[in-house]
N, C-alpha and C. Protein backbone atom coordinates (compact mmCIF):
# COMPACT_ATOMS: atom_id res chain seq x y z
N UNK A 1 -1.89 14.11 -10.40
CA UNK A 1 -3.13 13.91 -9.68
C UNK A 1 -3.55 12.45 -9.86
N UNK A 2 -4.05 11.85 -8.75
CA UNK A 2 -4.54 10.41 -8.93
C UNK A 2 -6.04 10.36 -7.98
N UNK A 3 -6.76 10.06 -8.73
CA UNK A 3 -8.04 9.28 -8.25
C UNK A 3 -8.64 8.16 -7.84
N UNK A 4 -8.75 8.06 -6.61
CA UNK A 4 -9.27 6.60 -6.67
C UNK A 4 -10.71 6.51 -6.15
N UNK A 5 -11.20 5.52 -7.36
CA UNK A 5 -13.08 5.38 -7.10
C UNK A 5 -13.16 4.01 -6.57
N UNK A 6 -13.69 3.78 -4.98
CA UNK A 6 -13.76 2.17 -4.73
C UNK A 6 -14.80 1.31 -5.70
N UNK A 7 -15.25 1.84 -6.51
CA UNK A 7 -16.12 0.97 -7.37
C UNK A 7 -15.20 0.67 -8.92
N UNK A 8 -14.30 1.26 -9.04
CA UNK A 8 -13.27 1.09 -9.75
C UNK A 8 -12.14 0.10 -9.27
N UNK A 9 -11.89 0.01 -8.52
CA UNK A 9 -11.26 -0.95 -7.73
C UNK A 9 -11.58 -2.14 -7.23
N UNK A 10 -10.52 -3.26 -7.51
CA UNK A 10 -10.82 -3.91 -7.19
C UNK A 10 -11.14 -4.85 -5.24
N UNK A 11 -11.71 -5.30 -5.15
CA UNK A 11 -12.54 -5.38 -3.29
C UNK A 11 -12.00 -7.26 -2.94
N UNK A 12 -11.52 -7.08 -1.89
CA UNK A 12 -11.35 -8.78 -1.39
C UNK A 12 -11.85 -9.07 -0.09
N UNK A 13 -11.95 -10.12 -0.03
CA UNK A 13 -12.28 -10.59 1.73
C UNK A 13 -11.47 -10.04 2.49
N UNK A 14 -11.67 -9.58 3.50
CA UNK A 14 -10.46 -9.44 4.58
C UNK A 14 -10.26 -11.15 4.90
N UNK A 15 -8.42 -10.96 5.38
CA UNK A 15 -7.91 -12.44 5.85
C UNK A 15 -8.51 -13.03 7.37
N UNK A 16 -8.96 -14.06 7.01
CA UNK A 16 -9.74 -14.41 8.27
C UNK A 16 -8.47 -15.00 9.38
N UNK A 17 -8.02 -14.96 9.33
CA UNK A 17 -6.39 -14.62 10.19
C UNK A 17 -6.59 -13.31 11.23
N UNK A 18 -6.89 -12.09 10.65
CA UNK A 18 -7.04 -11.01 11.28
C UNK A 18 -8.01 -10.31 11.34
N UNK A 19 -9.35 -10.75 11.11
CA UNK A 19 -10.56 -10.21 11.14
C UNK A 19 -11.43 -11.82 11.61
N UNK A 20 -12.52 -11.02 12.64
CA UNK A 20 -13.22 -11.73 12.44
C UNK A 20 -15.10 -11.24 12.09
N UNK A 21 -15.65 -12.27 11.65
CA UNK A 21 -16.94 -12.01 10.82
C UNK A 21 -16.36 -12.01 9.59
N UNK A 22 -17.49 -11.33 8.67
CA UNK A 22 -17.00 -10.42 7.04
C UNK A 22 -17.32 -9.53 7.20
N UNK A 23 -15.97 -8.94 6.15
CA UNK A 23 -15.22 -7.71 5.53
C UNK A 23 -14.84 -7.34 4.86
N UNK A 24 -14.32 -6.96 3.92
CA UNK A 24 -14.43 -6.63 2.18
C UNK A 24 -13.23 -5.29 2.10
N UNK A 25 -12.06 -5.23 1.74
CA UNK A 25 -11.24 -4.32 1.80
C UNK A 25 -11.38 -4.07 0.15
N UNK A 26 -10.71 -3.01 0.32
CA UNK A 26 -10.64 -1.90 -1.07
C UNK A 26 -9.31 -1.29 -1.08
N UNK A 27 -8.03 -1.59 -1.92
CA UNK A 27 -6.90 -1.14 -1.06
C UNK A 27 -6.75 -0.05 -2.12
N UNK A 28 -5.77 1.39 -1.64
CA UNK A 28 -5.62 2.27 -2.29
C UNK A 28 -4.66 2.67 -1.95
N UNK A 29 -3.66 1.94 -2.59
CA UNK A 29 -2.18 2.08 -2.05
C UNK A 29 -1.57 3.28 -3.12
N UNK A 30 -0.38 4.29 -2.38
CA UNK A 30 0.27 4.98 -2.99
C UNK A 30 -0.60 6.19 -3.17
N UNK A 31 -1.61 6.46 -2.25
CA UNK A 31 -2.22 7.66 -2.36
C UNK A 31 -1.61 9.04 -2.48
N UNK A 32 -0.28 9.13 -1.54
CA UNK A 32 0.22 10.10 -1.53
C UNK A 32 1.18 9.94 -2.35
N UNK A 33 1.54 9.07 -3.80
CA UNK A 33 2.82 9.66 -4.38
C UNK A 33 3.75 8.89 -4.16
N UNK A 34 5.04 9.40 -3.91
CA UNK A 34 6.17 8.71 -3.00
C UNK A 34 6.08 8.13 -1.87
N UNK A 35 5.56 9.06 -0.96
CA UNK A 35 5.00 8.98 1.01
C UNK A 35 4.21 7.98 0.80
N UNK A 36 5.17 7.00 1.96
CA UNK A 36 4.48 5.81 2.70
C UNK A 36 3.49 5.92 2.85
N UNK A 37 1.95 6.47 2.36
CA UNK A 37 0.87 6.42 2.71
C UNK A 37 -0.32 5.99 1.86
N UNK A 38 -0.83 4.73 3.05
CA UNK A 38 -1.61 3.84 1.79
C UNK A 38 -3.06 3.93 2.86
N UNK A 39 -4.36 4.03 1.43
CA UNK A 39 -5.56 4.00 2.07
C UNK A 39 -6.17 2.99 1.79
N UNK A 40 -7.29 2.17 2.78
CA UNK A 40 -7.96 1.36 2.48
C UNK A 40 -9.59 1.87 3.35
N UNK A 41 -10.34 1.25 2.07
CA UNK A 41 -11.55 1.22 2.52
C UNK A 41 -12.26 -0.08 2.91
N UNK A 42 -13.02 -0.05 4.23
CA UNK A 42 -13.18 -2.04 4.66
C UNK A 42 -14.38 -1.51 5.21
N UNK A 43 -15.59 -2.83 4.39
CA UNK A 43 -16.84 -2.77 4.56
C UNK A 43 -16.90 -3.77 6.11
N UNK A 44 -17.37 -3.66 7.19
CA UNK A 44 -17.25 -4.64 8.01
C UNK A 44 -18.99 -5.03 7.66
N UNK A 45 -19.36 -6.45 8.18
CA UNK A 45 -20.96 -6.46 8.24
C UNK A 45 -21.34 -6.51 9.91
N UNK A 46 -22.30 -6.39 10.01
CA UNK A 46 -22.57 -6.59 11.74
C UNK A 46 -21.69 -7.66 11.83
N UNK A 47 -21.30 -6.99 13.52
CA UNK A 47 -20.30 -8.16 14.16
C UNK A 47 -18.68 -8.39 13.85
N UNK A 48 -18.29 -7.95 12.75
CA UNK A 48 -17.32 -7.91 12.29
C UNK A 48 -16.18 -7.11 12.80
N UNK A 49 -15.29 -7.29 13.10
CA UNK A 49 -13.70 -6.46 13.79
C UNK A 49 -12.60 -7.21 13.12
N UNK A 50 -11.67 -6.71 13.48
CA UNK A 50 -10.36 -6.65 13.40
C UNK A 50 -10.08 -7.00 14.19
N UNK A 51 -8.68 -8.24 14.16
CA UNK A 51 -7.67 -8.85 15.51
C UNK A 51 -7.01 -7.42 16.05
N UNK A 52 -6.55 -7.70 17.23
CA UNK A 52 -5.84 -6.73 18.22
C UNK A 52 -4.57 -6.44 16.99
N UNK A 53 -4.18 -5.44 17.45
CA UNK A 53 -2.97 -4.84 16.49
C UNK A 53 -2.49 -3.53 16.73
N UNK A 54 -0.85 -3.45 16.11
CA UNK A 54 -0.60 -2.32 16.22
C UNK A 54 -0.10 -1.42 14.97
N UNK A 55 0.39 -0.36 14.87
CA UNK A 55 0.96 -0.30 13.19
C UNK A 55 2.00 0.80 13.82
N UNK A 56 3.26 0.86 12.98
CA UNK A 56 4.52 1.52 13.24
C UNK A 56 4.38 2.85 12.99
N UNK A 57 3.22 3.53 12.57
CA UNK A 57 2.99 4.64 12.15
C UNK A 57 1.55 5.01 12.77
N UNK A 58 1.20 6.46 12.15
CA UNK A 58 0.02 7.25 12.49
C UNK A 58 -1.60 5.89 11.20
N UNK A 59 -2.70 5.70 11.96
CA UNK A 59 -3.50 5.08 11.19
C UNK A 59 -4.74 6.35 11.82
N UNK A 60 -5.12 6.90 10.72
CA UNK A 60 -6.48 7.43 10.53
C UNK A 60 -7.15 6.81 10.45
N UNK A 61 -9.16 6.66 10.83
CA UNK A 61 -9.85 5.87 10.52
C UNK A 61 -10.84 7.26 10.35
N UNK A 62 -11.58 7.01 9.50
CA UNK A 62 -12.56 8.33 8.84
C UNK A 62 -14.02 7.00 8.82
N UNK A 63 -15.03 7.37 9.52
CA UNK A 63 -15.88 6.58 9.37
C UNK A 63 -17.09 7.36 7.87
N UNK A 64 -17.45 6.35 7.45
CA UNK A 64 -17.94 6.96 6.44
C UNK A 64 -19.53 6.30 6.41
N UNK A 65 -19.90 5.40 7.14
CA UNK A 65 -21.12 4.94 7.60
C UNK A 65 -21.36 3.90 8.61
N UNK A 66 -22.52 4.02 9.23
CA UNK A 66 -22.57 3.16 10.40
C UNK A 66 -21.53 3.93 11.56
N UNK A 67 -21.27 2.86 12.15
CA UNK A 67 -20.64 3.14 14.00
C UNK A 67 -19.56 2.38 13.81
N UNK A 68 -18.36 3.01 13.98
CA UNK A 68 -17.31 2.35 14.37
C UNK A 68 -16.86 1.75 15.72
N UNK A 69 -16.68 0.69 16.20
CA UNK A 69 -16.17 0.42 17.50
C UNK A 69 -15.27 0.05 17.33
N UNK A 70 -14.49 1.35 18.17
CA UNK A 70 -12.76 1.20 18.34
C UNK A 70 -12.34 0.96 19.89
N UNK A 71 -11.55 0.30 19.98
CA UNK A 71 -10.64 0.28 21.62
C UNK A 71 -9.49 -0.15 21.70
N UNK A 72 -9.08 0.32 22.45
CA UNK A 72 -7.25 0.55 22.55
C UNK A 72 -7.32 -0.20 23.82
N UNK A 73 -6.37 -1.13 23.81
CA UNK A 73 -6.04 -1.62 25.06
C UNK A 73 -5.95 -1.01 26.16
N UNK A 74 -7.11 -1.43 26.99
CA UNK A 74 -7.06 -0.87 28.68
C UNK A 74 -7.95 -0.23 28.59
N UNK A 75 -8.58 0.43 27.51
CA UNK A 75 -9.55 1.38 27.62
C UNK A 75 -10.71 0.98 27.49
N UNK A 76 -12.08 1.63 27.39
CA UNK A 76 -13.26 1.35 27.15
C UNK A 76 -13.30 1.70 25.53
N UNK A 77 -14.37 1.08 24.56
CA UNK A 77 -14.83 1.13 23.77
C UNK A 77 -15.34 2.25 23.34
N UNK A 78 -15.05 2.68 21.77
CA UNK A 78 -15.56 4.48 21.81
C UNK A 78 -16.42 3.63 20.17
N UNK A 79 -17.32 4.47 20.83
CA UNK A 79 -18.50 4.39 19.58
C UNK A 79 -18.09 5.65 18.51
N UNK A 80 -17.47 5.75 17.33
CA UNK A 80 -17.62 7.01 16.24
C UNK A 80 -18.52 6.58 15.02
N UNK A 81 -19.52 7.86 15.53
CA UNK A 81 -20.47 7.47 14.20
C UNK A 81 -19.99 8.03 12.59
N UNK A 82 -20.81 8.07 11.75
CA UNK A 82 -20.55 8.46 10.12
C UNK A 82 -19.57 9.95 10.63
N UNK A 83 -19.00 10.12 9.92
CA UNK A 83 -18.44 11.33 9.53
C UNK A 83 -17.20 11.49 10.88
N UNK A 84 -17.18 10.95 11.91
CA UNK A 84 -15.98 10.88 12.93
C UNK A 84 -14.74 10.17 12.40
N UNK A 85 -13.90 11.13 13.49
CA UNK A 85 -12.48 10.25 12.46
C UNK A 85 -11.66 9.69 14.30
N UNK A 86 -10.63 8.85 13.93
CA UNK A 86 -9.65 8.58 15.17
C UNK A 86 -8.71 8.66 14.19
N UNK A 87 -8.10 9.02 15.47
CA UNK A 87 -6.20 9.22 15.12
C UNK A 87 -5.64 7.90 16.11
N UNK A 88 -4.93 7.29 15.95
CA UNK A 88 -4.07 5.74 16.45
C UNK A 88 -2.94 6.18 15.69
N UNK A 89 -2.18 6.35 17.32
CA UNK A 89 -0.51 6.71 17.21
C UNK A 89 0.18 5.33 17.18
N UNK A 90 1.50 5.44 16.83
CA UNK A 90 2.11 4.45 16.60
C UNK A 90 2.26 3.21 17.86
N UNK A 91 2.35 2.17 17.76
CA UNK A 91 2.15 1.17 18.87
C UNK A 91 1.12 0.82 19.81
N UNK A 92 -0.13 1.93 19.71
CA UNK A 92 -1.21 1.79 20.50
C UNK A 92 -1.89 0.44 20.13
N UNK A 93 -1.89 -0.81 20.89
CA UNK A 93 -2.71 -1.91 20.60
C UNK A 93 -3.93 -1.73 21.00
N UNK A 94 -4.86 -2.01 19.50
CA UNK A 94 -6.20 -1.36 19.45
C UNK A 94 -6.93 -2.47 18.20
N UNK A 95 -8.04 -2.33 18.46
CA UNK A 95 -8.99 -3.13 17.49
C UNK A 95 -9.99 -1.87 17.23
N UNK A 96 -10.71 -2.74 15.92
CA UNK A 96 -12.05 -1.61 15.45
C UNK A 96 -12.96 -2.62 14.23
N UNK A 97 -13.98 -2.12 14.19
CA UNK A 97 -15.10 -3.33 13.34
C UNK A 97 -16.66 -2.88 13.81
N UNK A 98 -17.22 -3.39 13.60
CA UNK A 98 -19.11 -2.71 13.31
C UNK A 98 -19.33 -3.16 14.55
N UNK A 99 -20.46 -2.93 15.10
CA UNK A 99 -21.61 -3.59 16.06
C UNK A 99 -22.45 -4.73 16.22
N UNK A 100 -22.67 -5.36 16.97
CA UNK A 100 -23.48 -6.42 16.20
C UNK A 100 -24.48 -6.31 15.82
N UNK A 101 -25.39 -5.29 15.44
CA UNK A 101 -26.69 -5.13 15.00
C UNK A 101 -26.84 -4.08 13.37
N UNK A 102 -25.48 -3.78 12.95
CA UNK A 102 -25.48 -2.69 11.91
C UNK A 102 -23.71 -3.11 11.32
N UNK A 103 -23.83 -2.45 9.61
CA UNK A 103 -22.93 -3.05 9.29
C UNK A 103 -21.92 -1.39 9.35
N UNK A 104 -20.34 -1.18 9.07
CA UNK A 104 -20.16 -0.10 9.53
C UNK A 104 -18.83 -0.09 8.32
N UNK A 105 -18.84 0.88 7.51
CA UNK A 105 -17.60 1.34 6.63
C UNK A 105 -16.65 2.33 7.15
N UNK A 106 -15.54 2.21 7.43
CA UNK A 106 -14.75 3.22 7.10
C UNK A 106 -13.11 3.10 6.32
N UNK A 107 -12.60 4.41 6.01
CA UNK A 107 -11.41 4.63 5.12
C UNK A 107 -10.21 4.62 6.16
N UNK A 108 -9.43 3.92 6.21
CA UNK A 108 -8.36 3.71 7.12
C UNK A 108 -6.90 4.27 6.50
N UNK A 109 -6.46 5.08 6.90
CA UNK A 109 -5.24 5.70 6.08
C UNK A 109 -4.02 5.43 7.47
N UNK A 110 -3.19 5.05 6.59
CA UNK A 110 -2.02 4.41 7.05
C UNK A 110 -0.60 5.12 6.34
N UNK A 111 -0.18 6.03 7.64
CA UNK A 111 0.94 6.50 7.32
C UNK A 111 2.25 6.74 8.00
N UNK A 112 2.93 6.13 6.86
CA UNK A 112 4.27 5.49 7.37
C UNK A 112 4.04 3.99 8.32
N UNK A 113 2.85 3.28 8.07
CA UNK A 113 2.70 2.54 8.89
C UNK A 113 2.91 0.92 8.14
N UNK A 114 3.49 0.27 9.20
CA UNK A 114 3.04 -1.26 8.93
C UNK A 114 2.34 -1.65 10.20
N UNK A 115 1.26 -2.51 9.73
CA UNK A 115 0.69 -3.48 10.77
C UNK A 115 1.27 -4.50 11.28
N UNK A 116 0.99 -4.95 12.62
CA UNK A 116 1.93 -6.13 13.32
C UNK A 116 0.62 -6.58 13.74
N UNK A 117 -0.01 -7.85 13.50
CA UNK A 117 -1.46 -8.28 13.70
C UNK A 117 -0.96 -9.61 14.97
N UNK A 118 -1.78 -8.91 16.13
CA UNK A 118 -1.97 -9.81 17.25
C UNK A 118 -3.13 -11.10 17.73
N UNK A 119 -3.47 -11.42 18.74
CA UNK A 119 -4.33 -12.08 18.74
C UNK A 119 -5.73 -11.75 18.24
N UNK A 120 -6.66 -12.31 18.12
CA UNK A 120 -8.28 -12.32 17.70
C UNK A 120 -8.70 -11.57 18.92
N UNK A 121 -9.95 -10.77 18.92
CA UNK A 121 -10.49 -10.05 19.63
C UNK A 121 -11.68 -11.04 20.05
N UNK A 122 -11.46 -11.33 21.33
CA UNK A 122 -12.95 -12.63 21.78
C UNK A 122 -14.18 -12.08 21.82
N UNK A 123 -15.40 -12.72 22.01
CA UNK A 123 -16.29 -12.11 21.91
C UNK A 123 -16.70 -12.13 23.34
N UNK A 124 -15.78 -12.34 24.55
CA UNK A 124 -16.09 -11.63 25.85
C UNK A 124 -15.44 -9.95 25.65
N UNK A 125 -14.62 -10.07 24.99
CA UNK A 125 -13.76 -8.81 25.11
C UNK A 125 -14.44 -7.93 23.80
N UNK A 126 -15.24 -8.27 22.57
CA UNK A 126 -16.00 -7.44 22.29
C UNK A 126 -17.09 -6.80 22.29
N UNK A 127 -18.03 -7.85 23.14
CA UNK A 127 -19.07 -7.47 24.27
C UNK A 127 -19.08 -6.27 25.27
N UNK A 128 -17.71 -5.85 25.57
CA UNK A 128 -17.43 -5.64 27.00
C UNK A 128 -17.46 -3.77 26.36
N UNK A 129 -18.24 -3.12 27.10
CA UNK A 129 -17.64 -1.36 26.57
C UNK A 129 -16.89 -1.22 27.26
């Protein structure tokens, strides 16, 4: 059995390479054991997202406060509040990060996945629902 407490852990900036605003990750790698599956928890503050991207695997996002804004290329913008989760299948190029008026946490579980981090998400294109 393994536990992980994010206040036990140690927290870093997200890389301003692939996020933009601030963001604060919490990584919790090796959750499952053997299985490729690693969790992270990322505080975004208002305004804050993630560059466009994809990951080779299934990425859960479990919102755990605030509003998540997620969008997948081509699509419109989906608002998930506290307690909503998304499923992002493998290769779907998609971004996700807070609102600009509220700051927004959630636990991102990544399985079997690597990230392939694309361009910055503009702020015409995060404006836009």
């Amino acid at each position: 059995m393994q536990v992980f407490v994010p206040e036990h852990l140690a927290d870093e900036e997200a890389d301003p390479r692939h996020f933009t605003g601030r963001a604060r990750m919490t990584a919790m790698r090796g959750v499952a054991g053997e299985a490729d599956v690693n969790a992270y928890r990322v505080a975004f503050q208002a305004g804050a997202r993630t560059a466009w991207h994809t990951h080779s695997g299934v990425q859960l996002l479990i919102v755990l406060e605030g509003t998540c804004w997620l969008q997948k290329e081509g699509q419109s913008r989906q608002d998930i509040p506290a307690g909503g989760l998304a499923s992002i299948q493998p290769g779907e190029k998609h971004w996700h990060g807070a609102g600009p008026q509220a700051a927004m946490t959630h636990l991102a579980i990544n399985i079997g996945a690597t990230t392939t981090w694309l361009e910055q998400v503009t702020d015409r294109e995060y404006r836009r629902t």
